[in-house]
C-alpha atoms as a PDB file:
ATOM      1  CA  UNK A   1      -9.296  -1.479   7.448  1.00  0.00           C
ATOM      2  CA  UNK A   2      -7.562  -3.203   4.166  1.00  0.00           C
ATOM      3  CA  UNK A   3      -9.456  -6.678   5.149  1.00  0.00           C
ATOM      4  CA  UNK A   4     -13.263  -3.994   5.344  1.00  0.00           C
ATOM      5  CA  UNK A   5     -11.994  -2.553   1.722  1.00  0.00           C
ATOM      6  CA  UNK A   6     -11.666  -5.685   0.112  1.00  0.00           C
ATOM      7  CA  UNK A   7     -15.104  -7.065   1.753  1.00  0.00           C
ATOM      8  CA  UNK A   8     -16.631  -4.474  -0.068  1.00  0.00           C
ATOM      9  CA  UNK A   9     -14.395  -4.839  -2.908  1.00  0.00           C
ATOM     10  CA  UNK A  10     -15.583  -8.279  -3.014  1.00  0.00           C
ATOM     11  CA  UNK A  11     -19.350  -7.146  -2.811  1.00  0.00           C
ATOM     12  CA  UNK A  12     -19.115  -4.657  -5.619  1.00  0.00           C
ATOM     13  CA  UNK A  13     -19.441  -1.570  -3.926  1.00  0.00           C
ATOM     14  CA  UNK A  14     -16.125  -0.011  -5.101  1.00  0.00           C
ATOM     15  CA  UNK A  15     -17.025   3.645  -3.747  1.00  0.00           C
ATOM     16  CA  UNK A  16     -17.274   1.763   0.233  1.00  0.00           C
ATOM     17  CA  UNK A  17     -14.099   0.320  -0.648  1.00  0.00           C
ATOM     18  CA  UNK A  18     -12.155   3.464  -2.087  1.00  0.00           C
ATOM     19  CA  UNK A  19     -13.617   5.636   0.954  1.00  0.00           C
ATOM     20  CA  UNK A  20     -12.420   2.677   3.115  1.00  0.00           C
ATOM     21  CA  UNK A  21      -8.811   2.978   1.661  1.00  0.00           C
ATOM     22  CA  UNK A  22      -8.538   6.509   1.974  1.00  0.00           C
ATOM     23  CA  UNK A  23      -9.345   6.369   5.732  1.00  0.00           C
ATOM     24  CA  UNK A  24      -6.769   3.749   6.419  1.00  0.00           C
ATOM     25  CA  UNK A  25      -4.123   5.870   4.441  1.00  0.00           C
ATOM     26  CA  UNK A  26      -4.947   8.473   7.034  1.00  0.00           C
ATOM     27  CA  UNK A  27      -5.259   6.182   9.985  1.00  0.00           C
ATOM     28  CA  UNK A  28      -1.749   4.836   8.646  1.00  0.00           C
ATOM     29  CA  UNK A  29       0.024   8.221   8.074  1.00  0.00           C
ATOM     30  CA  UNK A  30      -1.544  10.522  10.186  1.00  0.00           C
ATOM     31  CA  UNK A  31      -1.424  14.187   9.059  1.00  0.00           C
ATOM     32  CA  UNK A  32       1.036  13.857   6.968  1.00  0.00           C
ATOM     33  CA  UNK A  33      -0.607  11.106   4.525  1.00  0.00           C
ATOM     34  CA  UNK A  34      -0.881  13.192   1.230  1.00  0.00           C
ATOM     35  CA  UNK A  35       2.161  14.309   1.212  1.00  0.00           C
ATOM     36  CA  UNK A  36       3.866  10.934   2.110  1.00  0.00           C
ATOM     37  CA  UNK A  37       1.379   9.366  -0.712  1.00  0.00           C
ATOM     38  CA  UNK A  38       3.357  11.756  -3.546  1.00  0.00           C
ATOM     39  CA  UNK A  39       7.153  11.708  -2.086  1.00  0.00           C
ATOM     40  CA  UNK A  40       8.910   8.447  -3.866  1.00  0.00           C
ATOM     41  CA  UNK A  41       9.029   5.117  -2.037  1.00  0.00           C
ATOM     42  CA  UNK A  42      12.697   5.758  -0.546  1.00  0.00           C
ATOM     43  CA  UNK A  43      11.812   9.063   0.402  1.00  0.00           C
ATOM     44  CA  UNK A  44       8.700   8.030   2.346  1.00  0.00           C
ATOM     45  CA  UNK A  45      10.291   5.819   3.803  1.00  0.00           C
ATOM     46  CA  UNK A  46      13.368   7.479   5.384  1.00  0.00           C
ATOM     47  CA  UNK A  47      10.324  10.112   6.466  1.00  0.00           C
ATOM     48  CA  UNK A  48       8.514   7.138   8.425  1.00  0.00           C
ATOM     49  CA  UNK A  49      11.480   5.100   9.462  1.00  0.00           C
ATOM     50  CA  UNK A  50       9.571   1.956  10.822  1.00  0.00           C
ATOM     51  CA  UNK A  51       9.528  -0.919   9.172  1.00  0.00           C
ATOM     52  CA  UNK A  52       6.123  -3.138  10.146  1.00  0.00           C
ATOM     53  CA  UNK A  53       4.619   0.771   9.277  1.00  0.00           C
ATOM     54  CA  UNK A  54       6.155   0.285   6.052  1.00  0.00           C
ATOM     55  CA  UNK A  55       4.511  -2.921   5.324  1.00  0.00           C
ATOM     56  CA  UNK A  56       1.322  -2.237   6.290  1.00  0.00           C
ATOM     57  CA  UNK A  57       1.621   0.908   3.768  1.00  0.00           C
ATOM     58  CA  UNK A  58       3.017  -1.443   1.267  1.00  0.00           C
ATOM     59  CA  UNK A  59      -0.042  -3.654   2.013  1.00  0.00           C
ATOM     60  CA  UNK A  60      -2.114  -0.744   1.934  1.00  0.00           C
ATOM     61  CA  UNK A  61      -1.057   0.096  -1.585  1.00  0.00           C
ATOM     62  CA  UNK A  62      -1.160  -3.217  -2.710  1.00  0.00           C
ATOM     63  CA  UNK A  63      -5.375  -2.826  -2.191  1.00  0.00           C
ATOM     64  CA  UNK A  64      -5.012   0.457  -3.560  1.00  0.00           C
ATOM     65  CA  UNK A  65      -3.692  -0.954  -6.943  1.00  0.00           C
ATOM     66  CA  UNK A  66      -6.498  -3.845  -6.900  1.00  0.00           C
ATOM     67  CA  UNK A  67      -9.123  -1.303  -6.917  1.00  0.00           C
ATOM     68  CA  UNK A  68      -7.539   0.803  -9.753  1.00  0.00           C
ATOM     69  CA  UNK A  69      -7.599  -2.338 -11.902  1.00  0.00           C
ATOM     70  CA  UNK A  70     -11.343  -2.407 -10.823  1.00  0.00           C
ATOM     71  CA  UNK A  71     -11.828   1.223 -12.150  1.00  0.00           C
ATOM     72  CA  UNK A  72     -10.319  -0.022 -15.651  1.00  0.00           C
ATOM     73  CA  UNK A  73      -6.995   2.095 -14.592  1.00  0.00           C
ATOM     74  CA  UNK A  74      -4.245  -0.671 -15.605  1.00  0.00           C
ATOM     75  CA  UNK A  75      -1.125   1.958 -15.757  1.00  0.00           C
ATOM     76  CA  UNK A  76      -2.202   2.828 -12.143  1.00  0.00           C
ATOM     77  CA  UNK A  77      -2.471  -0.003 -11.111  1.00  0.00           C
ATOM     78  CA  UNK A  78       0.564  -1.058 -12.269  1.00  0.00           C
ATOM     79  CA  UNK A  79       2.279   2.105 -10.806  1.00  0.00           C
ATOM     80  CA  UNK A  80       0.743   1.457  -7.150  1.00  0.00           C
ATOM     81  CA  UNK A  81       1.780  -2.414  -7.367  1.00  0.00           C
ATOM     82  CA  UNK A  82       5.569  -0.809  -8.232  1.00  0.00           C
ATOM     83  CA  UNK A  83       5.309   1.415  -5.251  1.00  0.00           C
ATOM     84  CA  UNK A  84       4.239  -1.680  -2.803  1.00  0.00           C
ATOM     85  CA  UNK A  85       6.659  -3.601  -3.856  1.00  0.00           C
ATOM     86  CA  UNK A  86       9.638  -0.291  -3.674  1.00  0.00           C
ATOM     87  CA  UNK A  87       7.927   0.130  -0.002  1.00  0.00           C
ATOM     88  CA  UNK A  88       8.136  -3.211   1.178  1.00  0.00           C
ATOM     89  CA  UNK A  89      11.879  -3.712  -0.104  1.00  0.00           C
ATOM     90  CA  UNK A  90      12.402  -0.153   1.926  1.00  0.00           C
ATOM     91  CA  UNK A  91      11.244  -2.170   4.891  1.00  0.00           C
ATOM     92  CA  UNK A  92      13.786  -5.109   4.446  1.00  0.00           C
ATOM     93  CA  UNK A  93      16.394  -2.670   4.530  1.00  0.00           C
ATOM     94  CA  UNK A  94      15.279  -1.040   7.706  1.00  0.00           C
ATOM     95  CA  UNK A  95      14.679  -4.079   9.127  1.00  0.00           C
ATOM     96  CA  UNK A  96      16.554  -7.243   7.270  1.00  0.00           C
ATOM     97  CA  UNK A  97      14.797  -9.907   9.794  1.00  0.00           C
ATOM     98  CA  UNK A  98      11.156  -8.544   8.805  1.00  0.00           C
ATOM     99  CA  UNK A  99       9.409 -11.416   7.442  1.00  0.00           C
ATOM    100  CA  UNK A 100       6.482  -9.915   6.646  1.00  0.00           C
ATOM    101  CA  UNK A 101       8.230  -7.579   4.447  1.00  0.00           C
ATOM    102  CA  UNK A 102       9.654 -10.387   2.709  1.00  0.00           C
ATOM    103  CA  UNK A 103       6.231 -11.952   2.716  1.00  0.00           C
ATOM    104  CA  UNK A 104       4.923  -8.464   1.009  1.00  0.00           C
ATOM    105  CA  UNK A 105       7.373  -8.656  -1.905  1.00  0.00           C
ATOM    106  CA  UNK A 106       6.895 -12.467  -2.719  1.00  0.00           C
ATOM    107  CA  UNK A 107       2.843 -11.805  -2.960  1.00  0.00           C
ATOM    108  CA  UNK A 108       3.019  -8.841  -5.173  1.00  0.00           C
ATOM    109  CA  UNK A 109       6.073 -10.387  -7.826  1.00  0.00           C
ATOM    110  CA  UNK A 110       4.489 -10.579 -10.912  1.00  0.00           C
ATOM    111  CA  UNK A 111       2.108  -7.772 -10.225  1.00  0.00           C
END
């Protein structure tokens, strides 16, 4: 679902790609997505307590930021990048052996 939003991210069509991200963060989360999406990053994660579920929301985030950048909406973006980044370091301390974590954090420094 991340790789379909940024297709369409990549084609322009920004409203495909938000509707895209909003399914996936209730693919990801289940029922319980909204409310995860507002608790803080340490929070949510102690709710979801898996760490590969962690990284794919970190990922998941990650493409939310890009298209709040797209939308002109820098302090978001910013914000969202900050919360990937606090959810994938959440992961590494569920799990210290998850590379992709680790892979997570390393893409998004300096974001």
């Amino acid at each position: 679902m991340v790789a379909r939003a940024l297709g369409f991210r990549a084609e322009g069509d920004l409203p495909a790609a938000r509707a895209e991200i909003d399914e996936a963060y209730s693919t990801l989360l289940g029922p319980q997505s909204d409310l995860l999406r507002m608790l803080d990053p340490p929070s949510a994660a102690r709710l979801i307590g898996n760490s590969k579920k962690l990284v794919a929301l970190a990922r998941l985030t990650a493409a939310d930021a890009m298209l709040a950048g797209d939308a002109g909406n820098q302090q978001t973006q910013k914000q969202l990048y900050d919360r990937a980044r606090t959810l994938a370091t959440e992961a590494v301390k569920l799990d210290p052996a998850d590379e992709n974590a680790k892979a997570v954090i390393d893409e998004l420094r300096g974001k």
